[in-house]
C-alpha atoms as a PDB file:
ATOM      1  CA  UNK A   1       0.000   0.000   0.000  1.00  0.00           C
ATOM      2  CA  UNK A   2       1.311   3.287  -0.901  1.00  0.00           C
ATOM      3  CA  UNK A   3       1.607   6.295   1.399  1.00  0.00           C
ATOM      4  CA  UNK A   4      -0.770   8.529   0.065  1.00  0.00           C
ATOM      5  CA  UNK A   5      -3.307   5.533   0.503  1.00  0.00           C
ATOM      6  CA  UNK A   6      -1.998   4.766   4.118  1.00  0.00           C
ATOM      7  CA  UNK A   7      -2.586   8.233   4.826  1.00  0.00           C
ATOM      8  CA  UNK A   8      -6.465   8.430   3.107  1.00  0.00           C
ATOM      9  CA  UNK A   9      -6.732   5.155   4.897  1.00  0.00           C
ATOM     10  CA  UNK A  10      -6.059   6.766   8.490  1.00  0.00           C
ATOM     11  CA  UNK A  11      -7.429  10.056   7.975  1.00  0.00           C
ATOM     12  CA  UNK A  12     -10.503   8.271   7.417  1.00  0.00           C
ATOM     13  CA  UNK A  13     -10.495   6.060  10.613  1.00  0.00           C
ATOM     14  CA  UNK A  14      -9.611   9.130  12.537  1.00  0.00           C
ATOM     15  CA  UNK A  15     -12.764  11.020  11.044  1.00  0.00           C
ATOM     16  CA  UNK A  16     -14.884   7.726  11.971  1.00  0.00           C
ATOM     17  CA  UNK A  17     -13.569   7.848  15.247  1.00  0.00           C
ATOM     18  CA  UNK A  18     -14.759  10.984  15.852  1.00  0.00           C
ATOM     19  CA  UNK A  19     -17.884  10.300  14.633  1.00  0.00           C
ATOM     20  CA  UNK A  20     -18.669   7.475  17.129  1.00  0.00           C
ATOM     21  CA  UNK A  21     -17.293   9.072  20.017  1.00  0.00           C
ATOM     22  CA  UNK A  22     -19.659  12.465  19.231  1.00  0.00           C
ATOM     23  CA  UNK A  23     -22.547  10.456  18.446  1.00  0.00           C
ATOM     24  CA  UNK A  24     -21.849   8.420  21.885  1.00  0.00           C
ATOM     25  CA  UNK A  25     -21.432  11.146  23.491  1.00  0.00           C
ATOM     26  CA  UNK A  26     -24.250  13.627  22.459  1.00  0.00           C
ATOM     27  CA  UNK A  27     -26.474  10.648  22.544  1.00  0.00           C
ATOM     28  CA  UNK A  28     -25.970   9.650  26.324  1.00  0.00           C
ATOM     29  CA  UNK A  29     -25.990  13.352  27.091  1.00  0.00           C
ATOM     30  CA  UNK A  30     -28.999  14.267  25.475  1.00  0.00           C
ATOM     31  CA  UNK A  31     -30.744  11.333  27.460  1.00  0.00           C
ATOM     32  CA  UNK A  32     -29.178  12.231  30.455  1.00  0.00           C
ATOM     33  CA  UNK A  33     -30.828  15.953  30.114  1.00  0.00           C
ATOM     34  CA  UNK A  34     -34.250  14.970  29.262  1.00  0.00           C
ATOM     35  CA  UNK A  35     -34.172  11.874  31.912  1.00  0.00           C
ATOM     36  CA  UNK A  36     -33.670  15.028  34.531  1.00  0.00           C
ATOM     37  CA  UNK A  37     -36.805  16.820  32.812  1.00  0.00           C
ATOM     38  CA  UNK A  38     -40.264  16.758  34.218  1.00  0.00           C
ATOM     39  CA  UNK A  39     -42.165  14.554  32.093  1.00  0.00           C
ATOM     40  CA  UNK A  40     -45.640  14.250  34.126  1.00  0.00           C
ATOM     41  CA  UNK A  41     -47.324  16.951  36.513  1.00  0.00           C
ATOM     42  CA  UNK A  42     -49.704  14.959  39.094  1.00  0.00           C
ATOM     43  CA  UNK A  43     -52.575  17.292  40.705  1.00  0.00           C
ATOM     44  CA  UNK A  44     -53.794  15.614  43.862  1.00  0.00           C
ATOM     45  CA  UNK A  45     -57.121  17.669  44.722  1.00  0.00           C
ATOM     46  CA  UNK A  46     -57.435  18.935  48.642  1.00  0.00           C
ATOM     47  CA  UNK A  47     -60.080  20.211  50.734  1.00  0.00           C
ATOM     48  CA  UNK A  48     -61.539  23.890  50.206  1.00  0.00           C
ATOM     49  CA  UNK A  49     -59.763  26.125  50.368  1.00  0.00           C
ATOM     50  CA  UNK A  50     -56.665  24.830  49.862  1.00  0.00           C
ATOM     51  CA  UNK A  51     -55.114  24.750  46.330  1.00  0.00           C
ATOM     52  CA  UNK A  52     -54.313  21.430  44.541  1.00  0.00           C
ATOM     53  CA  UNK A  53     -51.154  19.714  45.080  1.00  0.00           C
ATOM     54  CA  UNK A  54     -48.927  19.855  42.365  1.00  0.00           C
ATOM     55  CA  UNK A  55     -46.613  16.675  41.749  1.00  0.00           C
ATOM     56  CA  UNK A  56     -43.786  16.911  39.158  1.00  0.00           C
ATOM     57  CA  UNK A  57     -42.139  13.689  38.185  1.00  0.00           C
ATOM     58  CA  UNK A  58     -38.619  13.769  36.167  1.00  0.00           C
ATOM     59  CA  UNK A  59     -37.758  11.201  33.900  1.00  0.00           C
ATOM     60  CA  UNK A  60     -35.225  10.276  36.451  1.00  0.00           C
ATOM     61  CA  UNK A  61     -37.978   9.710  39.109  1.00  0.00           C
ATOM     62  CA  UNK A  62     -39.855   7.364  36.950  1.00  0.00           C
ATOM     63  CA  UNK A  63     -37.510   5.394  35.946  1.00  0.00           C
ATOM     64  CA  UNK A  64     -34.564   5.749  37.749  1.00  0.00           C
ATOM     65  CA  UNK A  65     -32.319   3.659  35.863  1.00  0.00           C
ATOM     66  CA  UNK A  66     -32.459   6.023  33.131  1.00  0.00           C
ATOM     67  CA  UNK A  67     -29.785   8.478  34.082  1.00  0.00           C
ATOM     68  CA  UNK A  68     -27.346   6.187  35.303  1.00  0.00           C
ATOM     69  CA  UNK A  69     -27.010   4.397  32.193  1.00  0.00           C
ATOM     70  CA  UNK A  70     -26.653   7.871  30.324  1.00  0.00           C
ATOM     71  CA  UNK A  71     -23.824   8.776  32.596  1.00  0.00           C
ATOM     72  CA  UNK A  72     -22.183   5.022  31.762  1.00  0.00           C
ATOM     73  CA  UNK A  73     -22.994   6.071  28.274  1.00  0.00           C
ATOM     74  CA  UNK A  74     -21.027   9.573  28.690  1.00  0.00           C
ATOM     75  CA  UNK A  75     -18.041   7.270  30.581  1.00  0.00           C
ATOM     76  CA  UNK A  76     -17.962   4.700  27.578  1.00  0.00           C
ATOM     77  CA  UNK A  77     -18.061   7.416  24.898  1.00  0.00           C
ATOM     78  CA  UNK A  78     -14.619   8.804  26.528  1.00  0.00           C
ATOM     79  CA  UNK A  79     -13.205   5.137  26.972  1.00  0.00           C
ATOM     80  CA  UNK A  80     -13.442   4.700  23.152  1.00  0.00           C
ATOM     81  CA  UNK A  81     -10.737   7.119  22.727  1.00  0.00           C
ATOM     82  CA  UNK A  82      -8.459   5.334  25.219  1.00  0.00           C
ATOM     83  CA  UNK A  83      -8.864   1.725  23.798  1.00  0.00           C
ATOM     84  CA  UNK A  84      -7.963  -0.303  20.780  1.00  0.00           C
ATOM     85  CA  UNK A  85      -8.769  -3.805  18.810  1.00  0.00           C
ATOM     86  CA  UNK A  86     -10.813  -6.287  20.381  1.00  0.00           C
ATOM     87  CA  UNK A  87     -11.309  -4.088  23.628  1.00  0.00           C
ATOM     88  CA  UNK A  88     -12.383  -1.045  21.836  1.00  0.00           C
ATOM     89  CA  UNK A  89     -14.973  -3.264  19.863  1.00  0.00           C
ATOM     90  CA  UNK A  90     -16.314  -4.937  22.529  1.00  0.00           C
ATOM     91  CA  UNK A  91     -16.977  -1.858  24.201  1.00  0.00           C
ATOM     92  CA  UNK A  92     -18.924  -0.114  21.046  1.00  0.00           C
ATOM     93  CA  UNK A  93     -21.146  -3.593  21.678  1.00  0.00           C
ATOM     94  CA  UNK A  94     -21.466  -2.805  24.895  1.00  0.00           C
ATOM     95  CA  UNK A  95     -22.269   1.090  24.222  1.00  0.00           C
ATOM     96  CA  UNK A  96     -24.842  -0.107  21.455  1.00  0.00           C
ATOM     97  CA  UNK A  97     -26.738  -2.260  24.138  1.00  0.00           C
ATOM     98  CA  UNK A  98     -27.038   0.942  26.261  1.00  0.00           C
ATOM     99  CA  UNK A  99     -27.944   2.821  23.410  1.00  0.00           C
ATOM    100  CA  UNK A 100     -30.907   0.739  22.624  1.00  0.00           C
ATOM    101  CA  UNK A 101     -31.609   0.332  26.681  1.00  0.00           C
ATOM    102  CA  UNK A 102     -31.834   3.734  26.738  1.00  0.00           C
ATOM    103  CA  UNK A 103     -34.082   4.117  24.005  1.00  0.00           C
ATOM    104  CA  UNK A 104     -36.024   1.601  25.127  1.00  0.00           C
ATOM    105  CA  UNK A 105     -36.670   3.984  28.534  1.00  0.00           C
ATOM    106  CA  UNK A 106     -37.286   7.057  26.042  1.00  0.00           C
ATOM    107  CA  UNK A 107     -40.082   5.299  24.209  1.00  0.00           C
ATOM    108  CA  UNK A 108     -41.584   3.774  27.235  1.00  0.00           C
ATOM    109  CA  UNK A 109     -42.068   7.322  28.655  1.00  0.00           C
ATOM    110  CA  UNK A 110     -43.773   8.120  25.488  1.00  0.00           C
ATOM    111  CA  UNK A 111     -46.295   5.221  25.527  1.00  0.00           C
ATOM    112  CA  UNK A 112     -46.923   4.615  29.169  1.00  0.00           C
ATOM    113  CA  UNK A 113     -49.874   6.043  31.299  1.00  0.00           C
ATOM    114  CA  UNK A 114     -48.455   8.128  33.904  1.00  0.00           C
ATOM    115  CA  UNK A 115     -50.932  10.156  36.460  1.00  0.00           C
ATOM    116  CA  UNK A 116     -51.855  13.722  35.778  1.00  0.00           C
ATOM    117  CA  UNK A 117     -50.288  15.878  32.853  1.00  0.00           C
ATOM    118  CA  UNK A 118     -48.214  14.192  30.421  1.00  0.00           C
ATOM    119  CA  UNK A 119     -45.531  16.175  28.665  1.00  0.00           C
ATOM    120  CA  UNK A 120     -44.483  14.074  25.840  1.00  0.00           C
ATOM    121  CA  UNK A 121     -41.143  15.630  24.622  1.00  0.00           C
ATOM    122  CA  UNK A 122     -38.733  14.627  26.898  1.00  0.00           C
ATOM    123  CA  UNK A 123     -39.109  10.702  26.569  1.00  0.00           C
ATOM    124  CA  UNK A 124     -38.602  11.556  22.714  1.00  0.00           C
ATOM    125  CA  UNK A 125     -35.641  13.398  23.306  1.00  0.00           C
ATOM    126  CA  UNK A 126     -34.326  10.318  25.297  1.00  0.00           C
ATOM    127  CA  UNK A 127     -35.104   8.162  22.759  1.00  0.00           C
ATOM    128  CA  UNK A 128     -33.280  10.084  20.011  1.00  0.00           C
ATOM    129  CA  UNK A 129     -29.721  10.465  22.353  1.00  0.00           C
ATOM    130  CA  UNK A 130     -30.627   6.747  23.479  1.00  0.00           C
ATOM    131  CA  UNK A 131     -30.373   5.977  19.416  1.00  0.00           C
ATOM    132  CA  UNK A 132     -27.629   8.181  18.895  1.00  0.00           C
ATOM    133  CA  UNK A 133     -25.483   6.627  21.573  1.00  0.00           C
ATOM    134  CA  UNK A 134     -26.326   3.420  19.908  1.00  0.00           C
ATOM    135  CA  UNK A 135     -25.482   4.286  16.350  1.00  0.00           C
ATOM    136  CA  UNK A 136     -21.966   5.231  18.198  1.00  0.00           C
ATOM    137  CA  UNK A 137     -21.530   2.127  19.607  1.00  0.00           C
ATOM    138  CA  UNK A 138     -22.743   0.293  16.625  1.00  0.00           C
ATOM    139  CA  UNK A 139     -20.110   1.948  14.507  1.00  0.00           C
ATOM    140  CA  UNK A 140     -17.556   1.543  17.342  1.00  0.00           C
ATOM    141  CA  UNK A 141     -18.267  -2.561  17.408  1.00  0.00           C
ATOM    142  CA  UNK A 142     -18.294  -2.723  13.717  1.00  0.00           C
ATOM    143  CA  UNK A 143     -15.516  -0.142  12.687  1.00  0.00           C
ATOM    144  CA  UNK A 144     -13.434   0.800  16.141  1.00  0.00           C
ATOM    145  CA  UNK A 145     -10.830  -1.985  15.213  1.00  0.00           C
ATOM    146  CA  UNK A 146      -9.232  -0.475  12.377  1.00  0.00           C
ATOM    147  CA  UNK A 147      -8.957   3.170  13.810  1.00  0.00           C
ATOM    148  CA  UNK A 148      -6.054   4.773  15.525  1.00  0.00           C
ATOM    149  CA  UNK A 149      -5.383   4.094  18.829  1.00  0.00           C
ATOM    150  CA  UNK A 150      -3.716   6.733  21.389  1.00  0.00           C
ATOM    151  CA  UNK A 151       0.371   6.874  21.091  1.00  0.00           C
ATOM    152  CA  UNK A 152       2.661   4.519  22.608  1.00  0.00           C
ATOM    153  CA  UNK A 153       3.407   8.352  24.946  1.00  0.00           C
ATOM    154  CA  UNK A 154       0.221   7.616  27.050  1.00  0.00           C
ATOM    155  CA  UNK A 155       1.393   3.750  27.455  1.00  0.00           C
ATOM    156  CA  UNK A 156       3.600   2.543  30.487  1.00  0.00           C
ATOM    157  CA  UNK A 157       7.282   1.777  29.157  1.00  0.00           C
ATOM    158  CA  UNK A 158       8.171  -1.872  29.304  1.00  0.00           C
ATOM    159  CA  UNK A 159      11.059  -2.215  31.920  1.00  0.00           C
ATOM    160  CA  UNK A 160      14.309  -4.224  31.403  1.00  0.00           C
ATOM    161  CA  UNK A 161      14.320  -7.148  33.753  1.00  0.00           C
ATOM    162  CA  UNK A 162      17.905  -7.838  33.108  1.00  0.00           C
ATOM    163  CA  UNK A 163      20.742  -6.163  35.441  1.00  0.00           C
ATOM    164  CA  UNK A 164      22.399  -3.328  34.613  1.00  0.00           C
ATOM    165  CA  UNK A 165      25.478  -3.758  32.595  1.00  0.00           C
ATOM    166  CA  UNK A 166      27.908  -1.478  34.769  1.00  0.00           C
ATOM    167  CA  UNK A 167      27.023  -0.587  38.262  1.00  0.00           C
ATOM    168  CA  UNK A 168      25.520   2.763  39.293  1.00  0.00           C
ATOM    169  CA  UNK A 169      28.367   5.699  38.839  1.00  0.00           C
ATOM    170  CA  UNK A 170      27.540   7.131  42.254  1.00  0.00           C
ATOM    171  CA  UNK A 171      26.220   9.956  43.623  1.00  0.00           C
ATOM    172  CA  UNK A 172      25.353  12.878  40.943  1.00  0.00           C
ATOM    173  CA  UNK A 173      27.975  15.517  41.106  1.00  0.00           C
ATOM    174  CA  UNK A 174      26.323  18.906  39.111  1.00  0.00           C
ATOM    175  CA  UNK A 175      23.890  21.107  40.550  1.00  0.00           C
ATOM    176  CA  UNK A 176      21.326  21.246  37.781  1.00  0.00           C
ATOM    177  CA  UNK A 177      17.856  19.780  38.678  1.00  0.00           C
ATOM    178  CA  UNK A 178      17.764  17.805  35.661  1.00  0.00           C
ATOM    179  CA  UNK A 179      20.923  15.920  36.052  1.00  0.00           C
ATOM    180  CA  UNK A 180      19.276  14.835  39.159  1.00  0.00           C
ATOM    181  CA  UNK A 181      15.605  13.665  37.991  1.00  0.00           C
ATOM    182  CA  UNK A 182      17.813  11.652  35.439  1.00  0.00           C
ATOM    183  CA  UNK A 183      19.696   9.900  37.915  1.00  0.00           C
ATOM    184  CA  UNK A 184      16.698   8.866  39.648  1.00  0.00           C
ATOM    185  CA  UNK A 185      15.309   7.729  35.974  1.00  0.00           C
ATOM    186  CA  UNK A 186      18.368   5.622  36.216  1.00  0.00           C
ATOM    187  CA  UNK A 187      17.468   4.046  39.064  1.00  0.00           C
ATOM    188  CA  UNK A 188      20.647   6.121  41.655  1.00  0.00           C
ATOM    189  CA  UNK A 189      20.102   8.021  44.689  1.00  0.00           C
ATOM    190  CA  UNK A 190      21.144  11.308  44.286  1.00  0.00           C
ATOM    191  CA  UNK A 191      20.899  12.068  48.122  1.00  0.00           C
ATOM    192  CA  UNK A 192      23.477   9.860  48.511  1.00  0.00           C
ATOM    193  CA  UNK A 193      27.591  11.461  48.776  1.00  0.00           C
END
């Protein structure tokens, strides 16, 4: 494969991974904010002369699993970025899943018969960011293990088990701060005269 393909070729995983983790994340967020939204207004009548009561019930309050898969949604939509391969797929299935769970809480709230005065808008919304965080996902499981992964500068550097070839050259002799950190990099005390 030629560079200029290699190049299309990654330019174009790094705009799908961008994709998924937006769509993840806008999805689980928009469901988050609409879960938190009042969707039904219960009047419970009293005796004269008081006023009704007024009951508001959030999405959140009805079905209180709701939110806390939208924030596992927001958490997984950030993971993406930090895995790769098999991991990173698994976890677009797993996103997808919550997507559709999700959705499945949005169009519940749209169907169901709650008490009082149902406002209608807010289980839609979490239905749409329940479907967009599953499209994400979807894309992720399908897609996620072709696309760039983070650079081997976030990863922990493999350590040489075998024992050093000279011993330690004693105690650093300069006064600069960095000839000091690198002493300790190399495993010497610099405390030490």
């Amino acid at each position: 494969m030629s560079a200029p393909e290699e190049g299309a070729r990654s330019a174009a995983g790094r705009r799908e991974l961008t994709y998924a983790v937006l769509l993840c994340l806008a999805g689980a967020g928009l469901a988050l904010w609409a879960a938190t939204r009042t969707w039904s207004v219960e009047l419970s009548v009293r005796p004269a002369p008081l006023p009704p009561e007024r009951a508001a019930h959030t999405g959140a309050g009805l079905l209180p699993w709701l939110p806390a898969l939208a924030v596992v949604g927001l958490a997984g939509g950030g993971a993406v970025l930090a895995t790769r391969g098999r991991l990173r797929q698994g976890l677009g299935a797993l996103l997808a899943l919550l997507g559709l769970v999700v959705a499945a809480g949005g169009g519940y709230g749209l169907v169901a018969a709650f008490e009082g005065t149902v406002s209608r808008q807010w289980p839609a919304l979490s239905l749409v960011g329940g479907l967009l965080a599953a499209g994400g996902g979807a894309l992720t499981a399908l897609r996620g293990r072709t696309w760039p992964a983070m650079g081997a500068r976030y990863e922990r550097p493999v350590r040489n088990t075998a024992p050093p070839a000279a011993p330690p050259a004693g105690p650093v002799t300069g006064r600069r701060t960095t000839e000091a950190w690198d002493a300790l990099d190399r495993g010497e005390d610099p405390t030490v005269s």
